[in-house]
PDB file of N, CA and C in Angstrom:
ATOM      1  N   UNK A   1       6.739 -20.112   6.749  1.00  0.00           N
ATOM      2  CA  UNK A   1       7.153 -18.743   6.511  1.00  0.00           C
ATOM      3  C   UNK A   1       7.780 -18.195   7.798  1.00  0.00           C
ATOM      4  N   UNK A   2       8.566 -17.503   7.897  1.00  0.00           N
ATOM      5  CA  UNK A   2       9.436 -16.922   8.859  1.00  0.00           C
ATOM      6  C   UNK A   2       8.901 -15.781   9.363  1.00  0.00           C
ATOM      7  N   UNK A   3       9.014 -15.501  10.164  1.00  0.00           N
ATOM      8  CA  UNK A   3       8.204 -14.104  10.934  1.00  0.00           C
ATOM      9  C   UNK A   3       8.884 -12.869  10.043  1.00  0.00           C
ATOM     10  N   UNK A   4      10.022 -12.792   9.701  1.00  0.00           N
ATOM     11  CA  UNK A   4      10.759 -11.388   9.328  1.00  0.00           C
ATOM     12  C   UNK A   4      10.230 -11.539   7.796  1.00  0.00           C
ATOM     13  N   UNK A   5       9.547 -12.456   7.236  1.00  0.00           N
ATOM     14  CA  UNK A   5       9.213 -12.483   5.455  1.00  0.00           C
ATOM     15  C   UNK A   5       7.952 -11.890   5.891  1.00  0.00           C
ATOM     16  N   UNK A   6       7.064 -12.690   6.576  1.00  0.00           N
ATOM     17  CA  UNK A   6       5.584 -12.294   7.016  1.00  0.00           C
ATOM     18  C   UNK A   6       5.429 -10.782   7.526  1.00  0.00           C
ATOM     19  N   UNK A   7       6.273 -10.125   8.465  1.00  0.00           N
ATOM     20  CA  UNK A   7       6.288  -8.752   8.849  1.00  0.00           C
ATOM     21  C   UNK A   7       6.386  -7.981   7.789  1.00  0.00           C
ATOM     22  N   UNK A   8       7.518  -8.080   6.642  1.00  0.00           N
ATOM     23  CA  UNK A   8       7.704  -7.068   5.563  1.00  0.00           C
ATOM     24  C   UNK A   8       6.627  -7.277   4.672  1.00  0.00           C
ATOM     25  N   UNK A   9       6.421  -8.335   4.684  1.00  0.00           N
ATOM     26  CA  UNK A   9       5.018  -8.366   3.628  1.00  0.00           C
ATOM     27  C   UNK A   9       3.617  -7.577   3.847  1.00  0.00           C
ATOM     28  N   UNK A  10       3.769  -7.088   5.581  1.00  0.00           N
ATOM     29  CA  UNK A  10       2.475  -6.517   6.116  1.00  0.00           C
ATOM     30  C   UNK A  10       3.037  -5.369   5.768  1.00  0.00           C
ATOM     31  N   UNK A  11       4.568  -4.875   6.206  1.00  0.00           N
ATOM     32  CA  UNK A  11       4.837  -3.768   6.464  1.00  0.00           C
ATOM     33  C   UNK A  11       4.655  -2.701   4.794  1.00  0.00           C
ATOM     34  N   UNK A  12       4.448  -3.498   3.633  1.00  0.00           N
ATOM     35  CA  UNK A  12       5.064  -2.852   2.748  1.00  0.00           C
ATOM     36  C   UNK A  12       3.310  -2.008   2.136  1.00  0.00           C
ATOM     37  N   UNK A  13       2.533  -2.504   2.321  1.00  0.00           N
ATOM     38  CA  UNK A  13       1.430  -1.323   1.738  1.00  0.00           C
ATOM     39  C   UNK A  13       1.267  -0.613   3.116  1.00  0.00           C
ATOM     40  N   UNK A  14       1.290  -1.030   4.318  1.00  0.00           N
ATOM     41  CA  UNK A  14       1.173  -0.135   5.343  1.00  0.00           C
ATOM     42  C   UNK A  14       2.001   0.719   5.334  1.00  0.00           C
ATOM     43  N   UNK A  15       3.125   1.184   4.960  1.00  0.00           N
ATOM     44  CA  UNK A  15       4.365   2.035   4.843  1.00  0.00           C
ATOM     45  C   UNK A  15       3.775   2.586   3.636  1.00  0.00           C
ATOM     46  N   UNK A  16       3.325   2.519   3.085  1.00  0.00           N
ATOM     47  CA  UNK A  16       2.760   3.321   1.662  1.00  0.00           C
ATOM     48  C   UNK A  16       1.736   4.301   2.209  1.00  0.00           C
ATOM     49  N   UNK A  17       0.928   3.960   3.027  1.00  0.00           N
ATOM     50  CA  UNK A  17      -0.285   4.492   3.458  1.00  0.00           C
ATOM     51  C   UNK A  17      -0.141   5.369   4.680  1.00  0.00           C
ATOM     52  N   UNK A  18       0.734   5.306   5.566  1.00  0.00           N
ATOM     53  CA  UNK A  18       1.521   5.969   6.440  1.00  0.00           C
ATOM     54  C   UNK A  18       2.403   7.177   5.585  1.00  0.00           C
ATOM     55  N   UNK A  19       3.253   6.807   4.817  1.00  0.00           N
ATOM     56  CA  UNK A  19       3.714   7.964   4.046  1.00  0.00           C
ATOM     57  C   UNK A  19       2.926   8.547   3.508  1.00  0.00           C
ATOM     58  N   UNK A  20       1.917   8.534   3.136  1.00  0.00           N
ATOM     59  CA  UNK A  20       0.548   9.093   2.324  1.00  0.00           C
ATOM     60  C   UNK A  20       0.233  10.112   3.431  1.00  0.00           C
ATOM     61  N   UNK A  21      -0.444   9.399   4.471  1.00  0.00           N
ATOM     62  CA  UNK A  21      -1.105  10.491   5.834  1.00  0.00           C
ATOM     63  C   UNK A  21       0.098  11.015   6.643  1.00  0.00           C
ATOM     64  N   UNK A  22       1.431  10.887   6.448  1.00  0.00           N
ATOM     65  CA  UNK A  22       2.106  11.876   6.560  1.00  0.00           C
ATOM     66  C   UNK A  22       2.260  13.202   5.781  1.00  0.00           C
ATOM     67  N   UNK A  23       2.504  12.812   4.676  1.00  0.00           N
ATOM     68  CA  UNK A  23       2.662  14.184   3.679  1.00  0.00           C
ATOM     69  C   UNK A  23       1.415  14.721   3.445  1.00  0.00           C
ATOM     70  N   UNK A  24       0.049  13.899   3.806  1.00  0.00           N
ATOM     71  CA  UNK A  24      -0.790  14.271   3.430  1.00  0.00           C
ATOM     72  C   UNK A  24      -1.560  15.704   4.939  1.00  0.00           C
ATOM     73  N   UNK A  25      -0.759  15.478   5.936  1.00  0.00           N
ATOM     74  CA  UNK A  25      -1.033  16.413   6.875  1.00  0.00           C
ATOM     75  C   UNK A  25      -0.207  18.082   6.392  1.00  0.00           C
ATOM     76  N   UNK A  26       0.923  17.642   6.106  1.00  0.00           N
ATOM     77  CA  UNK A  26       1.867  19.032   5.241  1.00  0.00           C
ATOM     78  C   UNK A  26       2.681  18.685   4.679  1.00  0.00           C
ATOM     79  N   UNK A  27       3.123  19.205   3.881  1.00  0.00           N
ATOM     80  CA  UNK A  27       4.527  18.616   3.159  1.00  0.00           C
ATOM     81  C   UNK A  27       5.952  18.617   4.012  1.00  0.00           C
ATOM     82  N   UNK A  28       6.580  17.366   3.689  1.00  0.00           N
ATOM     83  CA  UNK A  28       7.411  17.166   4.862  1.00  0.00           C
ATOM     84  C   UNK A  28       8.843  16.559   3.433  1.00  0.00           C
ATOM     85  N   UNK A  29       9.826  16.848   3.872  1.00  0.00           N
ATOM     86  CA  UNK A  29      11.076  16.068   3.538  1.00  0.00           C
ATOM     87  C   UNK A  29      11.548  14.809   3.507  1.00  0.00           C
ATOM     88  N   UNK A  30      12.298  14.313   2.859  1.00  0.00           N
ATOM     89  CA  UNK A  30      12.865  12.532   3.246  1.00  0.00           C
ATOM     90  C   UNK A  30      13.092  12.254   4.709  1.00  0.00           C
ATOM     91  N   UNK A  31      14.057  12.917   5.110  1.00  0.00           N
ATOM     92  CA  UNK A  31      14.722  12.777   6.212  1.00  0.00           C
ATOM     93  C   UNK A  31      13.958  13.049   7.076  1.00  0.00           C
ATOM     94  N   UNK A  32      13.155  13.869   6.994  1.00  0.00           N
ATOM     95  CA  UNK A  32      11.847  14.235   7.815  1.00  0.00           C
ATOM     96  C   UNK A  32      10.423  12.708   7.836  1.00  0.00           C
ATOM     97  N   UNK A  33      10.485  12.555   6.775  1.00  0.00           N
ATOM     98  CA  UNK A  33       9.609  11.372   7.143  1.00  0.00           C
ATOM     99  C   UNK A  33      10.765  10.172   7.479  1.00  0.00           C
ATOM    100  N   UNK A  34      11.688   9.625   7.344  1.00  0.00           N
ATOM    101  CA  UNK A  34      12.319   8.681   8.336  1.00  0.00           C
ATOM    102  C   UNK A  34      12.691   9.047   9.610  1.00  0.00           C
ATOM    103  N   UNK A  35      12.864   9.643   9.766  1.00  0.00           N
ATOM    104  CA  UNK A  35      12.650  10.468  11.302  1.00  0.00           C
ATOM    105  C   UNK A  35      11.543  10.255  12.069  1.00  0.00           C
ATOM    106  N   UNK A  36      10.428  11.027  11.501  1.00  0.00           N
ATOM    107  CA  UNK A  36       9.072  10.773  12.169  1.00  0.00           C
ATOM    108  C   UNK A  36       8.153   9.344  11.967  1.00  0.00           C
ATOM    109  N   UNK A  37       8.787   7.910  11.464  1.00  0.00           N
ATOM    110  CA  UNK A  37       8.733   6.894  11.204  1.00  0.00           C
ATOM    111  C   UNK A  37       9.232   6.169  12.192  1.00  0.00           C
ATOM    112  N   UNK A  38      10.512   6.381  12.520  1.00  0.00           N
ATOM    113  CA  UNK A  38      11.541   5.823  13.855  1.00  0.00           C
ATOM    114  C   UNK A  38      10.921   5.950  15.068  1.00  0.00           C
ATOM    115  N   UNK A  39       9.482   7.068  14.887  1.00  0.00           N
ATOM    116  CA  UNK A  39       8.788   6.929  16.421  1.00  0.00           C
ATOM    117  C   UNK A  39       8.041   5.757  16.560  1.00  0.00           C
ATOM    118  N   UNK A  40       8.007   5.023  15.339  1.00  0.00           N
ATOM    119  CA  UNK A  40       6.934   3.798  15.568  1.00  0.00           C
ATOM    120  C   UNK A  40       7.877   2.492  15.106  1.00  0.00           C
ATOM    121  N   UNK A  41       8.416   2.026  16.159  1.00  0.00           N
ATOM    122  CA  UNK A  41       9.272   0.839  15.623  1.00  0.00           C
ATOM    123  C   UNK A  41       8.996   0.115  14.035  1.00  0.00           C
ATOM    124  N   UNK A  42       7.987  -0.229  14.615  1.00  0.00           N
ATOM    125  CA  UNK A  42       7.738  -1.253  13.690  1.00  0.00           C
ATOM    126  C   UNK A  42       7.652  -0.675  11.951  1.00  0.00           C
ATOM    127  N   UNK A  43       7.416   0.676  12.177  1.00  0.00           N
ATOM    128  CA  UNK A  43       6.998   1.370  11.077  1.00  0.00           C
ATOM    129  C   UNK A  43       8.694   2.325  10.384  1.00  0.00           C
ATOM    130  N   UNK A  44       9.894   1.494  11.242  1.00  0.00           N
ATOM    131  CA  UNK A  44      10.901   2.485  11.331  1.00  0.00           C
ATOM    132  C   UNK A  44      11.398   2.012   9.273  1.00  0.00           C
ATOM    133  N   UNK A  45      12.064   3.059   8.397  1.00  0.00           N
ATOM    134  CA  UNK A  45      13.029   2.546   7.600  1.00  0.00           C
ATOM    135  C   UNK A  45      13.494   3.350   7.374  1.00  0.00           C
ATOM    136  N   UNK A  46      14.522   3.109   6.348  1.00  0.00           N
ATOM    137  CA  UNK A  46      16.166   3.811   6.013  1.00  0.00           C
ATOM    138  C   UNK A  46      15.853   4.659   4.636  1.00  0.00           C
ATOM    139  N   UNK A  47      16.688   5.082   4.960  1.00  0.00           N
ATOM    140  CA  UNK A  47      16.561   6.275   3.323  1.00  0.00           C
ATOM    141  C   UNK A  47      16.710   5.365   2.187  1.00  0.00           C
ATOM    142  N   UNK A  48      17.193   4.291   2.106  1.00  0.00           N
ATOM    143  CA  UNK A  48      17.166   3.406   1.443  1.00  0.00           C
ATOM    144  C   UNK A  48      16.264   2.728   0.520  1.00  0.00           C
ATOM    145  N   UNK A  49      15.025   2.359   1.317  1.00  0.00           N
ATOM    146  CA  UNK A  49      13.748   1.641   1.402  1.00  0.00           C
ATOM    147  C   UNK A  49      12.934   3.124   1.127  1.00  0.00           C
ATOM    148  N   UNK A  50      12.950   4.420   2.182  1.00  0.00           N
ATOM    149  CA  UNK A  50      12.125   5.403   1.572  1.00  0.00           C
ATOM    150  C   UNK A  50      11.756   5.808   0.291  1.00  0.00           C
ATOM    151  N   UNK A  51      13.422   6.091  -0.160  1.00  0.00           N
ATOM    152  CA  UNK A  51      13.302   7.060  -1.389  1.00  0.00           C
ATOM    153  C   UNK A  51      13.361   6.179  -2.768  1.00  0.00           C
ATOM    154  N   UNK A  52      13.203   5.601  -3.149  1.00  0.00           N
ATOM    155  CA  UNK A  52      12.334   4.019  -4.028  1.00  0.00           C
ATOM    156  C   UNK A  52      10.758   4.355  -4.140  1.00  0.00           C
ATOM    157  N   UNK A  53      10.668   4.380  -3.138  1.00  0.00           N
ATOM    158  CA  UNK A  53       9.094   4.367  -2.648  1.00  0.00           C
ATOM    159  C   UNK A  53       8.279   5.791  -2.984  1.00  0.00           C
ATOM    160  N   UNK A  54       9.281   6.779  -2.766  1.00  0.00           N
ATOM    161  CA  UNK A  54       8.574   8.261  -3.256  1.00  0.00           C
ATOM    162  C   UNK A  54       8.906   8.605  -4.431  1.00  0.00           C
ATOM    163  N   UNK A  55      10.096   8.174  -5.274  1.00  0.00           N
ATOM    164  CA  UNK A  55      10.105   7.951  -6.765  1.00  0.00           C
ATOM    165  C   UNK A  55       8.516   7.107  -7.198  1.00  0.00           C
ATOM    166  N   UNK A  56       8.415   6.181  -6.967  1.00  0.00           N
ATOM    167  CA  UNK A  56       7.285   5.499  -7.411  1.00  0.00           C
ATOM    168  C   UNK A  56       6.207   6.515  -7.055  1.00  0.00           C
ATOM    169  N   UNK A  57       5.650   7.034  -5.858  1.00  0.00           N
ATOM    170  CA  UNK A  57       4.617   7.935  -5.806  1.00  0.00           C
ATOM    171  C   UNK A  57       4.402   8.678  -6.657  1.00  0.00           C
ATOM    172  N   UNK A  58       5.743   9.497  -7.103  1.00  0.00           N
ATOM    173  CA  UNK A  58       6.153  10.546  -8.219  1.00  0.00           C
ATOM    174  C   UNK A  58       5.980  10.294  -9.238  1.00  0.00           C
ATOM    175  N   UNK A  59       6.119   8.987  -9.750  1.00  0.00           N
ATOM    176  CA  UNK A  59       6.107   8.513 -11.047  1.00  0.00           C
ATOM    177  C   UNK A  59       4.814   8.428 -11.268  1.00  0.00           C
ATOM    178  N   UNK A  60       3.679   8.182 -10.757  1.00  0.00           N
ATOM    179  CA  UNK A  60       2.497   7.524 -10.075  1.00  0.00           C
ATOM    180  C   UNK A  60       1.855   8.880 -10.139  1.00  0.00           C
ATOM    181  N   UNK A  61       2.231  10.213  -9.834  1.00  0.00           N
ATOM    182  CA  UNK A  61       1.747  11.335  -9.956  1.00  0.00           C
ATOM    183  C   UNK A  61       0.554  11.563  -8.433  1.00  0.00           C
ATOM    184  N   UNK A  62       0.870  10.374  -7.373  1.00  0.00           N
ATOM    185  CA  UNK A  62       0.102  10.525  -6.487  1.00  0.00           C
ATOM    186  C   UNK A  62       0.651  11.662  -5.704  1.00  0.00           C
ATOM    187  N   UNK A  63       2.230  12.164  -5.599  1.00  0.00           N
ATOM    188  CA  UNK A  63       2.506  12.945  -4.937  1.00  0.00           C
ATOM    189  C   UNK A  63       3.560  13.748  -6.065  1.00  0.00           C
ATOM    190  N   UNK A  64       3.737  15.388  -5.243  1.00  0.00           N
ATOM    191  CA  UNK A  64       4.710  16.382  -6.416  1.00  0.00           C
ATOM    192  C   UNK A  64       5.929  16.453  -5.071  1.00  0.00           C
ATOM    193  N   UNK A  65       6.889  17.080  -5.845  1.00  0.00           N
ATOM    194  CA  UNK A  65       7.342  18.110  -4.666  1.00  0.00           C
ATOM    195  C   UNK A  65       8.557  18.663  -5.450  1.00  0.00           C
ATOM    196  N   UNK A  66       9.146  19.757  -4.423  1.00  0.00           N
ATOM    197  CA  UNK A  66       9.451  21.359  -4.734  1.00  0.00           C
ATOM    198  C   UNK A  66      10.570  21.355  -3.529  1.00  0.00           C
ATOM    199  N   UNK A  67      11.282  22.357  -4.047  1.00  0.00           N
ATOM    200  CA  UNK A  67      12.536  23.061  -3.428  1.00  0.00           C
ATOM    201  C   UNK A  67      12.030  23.953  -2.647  1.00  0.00           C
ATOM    202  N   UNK A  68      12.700  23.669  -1.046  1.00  0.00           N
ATOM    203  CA  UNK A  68      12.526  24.544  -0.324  1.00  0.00           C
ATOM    204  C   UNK A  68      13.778  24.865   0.741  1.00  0.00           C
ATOM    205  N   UNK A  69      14.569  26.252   0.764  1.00  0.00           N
ATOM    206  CA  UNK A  69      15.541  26.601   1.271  1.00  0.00           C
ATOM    207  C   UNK A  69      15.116  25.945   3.101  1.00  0.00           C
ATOM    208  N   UNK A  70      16.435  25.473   3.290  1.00  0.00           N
ATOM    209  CA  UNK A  70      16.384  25.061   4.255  1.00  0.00           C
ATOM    210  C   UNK A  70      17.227  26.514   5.696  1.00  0.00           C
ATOM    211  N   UNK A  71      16.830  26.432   6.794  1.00  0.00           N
ATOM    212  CA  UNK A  71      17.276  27.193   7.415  1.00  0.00           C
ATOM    213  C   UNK A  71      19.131  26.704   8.897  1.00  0.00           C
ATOM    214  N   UNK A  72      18.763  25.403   8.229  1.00  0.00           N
ATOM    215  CA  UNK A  72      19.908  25.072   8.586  1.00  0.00           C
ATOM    216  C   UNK A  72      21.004  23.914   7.484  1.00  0.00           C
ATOM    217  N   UNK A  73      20.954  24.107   6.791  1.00  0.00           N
ATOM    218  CA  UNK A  73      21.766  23.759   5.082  1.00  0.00           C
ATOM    219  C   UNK A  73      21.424  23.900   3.672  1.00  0.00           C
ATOM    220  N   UNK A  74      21.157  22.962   2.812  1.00  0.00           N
ATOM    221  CA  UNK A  74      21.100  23.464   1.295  1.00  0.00           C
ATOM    222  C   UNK A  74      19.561  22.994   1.512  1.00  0.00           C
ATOM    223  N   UNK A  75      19.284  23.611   0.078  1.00  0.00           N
ATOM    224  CA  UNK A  75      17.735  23.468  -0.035  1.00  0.00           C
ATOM    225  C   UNK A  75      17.115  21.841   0.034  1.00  0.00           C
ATOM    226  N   UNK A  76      16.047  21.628   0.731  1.00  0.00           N
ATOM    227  CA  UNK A  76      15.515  20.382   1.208  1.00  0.00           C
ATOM    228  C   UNK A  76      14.114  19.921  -0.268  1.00  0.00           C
ATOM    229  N   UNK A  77      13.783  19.181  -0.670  1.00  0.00           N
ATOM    230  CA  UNK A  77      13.179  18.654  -1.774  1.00  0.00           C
ATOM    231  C   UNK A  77      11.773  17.720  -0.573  1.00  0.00           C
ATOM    232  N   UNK A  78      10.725  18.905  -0.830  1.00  0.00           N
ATOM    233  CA  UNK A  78       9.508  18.350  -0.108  1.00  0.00           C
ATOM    234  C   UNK A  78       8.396  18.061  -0.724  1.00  0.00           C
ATOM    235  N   UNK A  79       7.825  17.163  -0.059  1.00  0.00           N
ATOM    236  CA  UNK A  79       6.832  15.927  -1.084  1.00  0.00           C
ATOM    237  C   UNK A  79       5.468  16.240  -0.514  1.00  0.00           C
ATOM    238  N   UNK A  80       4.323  16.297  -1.519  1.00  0.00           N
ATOM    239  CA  UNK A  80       2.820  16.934  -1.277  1.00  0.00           C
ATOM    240  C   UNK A  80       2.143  15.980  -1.874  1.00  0.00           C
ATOM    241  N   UNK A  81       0.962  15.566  -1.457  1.00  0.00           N
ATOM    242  CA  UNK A  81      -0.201  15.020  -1.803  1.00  0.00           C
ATOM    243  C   UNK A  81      -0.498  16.135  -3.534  1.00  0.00           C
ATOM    244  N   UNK A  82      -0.698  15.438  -4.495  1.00  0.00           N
ATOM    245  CA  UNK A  82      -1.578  15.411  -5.298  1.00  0.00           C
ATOM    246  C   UNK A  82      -3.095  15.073  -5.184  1.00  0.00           C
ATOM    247  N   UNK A  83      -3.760  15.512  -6.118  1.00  0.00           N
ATOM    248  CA  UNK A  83      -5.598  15.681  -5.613  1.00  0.00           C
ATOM    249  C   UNK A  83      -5.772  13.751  -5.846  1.00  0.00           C
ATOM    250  N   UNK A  84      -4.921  13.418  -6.927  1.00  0.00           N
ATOM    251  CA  UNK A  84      -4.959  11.986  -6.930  1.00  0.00           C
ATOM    252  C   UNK A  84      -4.507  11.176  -5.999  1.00  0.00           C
ATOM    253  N   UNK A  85      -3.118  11.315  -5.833  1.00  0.00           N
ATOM    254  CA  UNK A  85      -2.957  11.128  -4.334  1.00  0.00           C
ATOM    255  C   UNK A  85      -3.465  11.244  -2.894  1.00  0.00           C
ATOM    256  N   UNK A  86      -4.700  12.160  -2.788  1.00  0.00           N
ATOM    257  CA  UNK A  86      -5.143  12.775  -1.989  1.00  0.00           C
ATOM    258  C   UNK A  86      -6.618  11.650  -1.730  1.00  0.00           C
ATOM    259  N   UNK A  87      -6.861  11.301  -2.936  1.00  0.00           N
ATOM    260  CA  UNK A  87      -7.883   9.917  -3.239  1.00  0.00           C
ATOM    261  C   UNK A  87      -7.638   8.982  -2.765  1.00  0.00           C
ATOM    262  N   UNK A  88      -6.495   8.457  -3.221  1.00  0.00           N
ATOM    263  CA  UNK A  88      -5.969   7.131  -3.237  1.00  0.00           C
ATOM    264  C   UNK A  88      -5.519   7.585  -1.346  1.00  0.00           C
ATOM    265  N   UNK A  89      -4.979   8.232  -0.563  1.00  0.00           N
ATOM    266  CA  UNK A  89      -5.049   8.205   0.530  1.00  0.00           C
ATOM    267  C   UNK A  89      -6.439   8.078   1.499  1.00  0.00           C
ATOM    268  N   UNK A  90      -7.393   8.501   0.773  1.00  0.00           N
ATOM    269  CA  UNK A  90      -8.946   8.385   0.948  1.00  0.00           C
ATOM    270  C   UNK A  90      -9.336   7.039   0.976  1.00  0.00           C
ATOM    271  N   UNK A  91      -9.019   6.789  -0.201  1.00  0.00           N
ATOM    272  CA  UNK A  91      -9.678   4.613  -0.207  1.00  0.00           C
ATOM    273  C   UNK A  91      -9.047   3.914   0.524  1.00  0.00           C
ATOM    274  N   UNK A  92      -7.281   4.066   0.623  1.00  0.00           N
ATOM    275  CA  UNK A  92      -6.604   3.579   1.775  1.00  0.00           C
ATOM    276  C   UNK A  92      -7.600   3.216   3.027  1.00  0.00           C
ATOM    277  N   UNK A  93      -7.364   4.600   3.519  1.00  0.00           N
ATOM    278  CA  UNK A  93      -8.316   4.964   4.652  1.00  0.00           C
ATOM    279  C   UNK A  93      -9.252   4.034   4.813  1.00  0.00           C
ATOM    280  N   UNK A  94     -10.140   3.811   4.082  1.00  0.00           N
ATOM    281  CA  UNK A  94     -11.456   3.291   4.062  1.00  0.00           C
ATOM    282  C   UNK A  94     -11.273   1.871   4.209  1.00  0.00           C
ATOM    283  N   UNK A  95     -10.194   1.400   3.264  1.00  0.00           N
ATOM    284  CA  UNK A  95     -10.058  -0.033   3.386  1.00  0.00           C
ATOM    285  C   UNK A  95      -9.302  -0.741   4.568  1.00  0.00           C
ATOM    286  N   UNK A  96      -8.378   0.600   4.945  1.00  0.00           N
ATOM    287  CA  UNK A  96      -7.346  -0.175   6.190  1.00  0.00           C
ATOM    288  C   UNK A  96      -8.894  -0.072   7.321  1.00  0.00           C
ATOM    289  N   UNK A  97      -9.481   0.722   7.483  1.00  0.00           N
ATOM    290  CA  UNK A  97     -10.695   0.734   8.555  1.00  0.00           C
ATOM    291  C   UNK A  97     -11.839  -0.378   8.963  1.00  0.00           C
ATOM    292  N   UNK A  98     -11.745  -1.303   7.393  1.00  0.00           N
ATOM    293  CA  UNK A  98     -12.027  -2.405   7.512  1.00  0.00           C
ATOM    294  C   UNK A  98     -11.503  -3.468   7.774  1.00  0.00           C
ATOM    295  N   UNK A  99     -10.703  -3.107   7.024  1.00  0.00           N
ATOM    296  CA  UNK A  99      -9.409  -4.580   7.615  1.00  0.00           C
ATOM    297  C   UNK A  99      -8.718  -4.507   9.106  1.00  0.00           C
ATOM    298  N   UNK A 100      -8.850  -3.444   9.580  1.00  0.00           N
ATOM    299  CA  UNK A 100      -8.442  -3.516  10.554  1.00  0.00           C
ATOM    300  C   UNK A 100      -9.086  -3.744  11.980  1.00  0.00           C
ATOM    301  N   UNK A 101     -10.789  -3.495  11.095  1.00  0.00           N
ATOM    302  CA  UNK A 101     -11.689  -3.598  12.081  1.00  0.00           C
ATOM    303  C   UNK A 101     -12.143  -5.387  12.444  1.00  0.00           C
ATOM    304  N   UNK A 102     -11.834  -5.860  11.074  1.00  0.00           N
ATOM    305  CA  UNK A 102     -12.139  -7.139  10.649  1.00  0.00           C
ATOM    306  C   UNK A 102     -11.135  -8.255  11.631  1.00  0.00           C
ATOM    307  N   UNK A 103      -9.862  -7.764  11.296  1.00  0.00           N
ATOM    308  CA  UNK A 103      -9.024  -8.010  12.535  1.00  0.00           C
ATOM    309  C   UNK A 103      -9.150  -8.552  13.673  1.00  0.00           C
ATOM    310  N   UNK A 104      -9.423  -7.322  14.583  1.00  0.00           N
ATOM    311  CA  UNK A 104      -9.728  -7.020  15.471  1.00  0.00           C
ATOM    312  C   UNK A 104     -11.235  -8.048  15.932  1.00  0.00           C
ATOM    313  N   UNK A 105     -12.108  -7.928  15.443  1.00  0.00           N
ATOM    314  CA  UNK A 105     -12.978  -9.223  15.186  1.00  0.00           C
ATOM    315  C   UNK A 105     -12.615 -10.230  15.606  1.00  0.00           C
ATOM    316  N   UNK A 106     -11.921 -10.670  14.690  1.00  0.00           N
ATOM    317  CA  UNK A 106     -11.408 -12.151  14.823  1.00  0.00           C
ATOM    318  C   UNK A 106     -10.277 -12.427  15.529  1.00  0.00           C
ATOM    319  N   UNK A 107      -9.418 -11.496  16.195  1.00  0.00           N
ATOM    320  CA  UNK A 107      -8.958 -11.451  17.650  1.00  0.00           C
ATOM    321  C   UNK A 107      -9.724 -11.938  18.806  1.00  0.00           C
ATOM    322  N   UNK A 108     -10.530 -11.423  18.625  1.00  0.00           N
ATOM    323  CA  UNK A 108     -12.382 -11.614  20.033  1.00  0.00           C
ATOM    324  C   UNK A 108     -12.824 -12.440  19.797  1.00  0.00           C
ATOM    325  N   UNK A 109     -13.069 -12.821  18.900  1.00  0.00           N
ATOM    326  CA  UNK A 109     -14.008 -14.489  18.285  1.00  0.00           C
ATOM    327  C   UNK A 109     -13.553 -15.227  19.119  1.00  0.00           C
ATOM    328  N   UNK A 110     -14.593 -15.996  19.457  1.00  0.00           N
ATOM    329  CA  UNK A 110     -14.644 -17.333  20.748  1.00  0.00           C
ATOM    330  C   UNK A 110     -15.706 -18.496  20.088  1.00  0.00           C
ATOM    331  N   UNK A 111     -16.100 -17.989  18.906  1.00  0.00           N
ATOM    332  CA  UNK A 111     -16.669 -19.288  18.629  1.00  0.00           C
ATOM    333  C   UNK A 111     -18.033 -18.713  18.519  1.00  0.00           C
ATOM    334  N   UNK A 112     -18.854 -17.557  18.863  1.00  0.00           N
ATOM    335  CA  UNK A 112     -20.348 -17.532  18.783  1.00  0.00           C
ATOM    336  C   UNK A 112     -20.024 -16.575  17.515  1.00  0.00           C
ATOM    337  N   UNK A 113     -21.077 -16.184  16.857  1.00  0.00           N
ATOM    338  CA  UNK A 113     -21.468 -15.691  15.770  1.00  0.00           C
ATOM    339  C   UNK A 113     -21.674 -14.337  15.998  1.00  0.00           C
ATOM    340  N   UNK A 114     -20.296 -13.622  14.999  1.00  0.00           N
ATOM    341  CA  UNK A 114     -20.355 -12.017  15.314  1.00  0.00           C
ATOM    342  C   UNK A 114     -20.901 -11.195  14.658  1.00  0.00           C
TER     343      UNK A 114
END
């Protein structure tokens, strides 16, 4: 397997769960979450790859969103946690905390029993 198949394969529920605890802090815009994505390389993508991804949320009913006049062009279309959505960002949570802790584990492992 090639490193760039193996990366997108990590990257693609982690980018789900990141967009989650983004919108899930306030409601934020497209362009606004690829923007604030580009601060984390690895976590960077294109409007392309985004807006796929928040149709599906939408469809999914994990997230809504609403028209809001923008103060520097036309009105901007911003995306909110649903109470279901708001869950499913909850178990995320819980599970990336393990897996990531689990990880991290087995980074340190030297062979004795952890």
């Amino acid at each position: 397997m090639e490193m760039t198949e193996w990366t997108s394969q990590v990257r693609r529920g982690i980018l789900e769960f990141c967009i989650l605890q983004l919108i899930g802090r306030e409601p934020r815009y497209g362009y606004e979450l690829v923007t604030l994505l580009d601060q984390w390389e690895p976590l960077s993508v294109t409007e392309g790859t985004l807006y796929p991804l928040l149709r599906r949320l939408l469809k999914d009913k994990y997230i809504e969103s609403f028209w809001k006049e923008s103060e520097s062009g036309p009105p901007r279309k911003y995306y909110c946690l649903t109470n279901s959505g708001r869950s499913l960002m909850d178990m995320m949570s819980v599970e990336w905390n393990k897996i990531s802790s689990s990880v991290n584990q087995i980074q340190l492992f030297e062979g004795e029993k952890l």
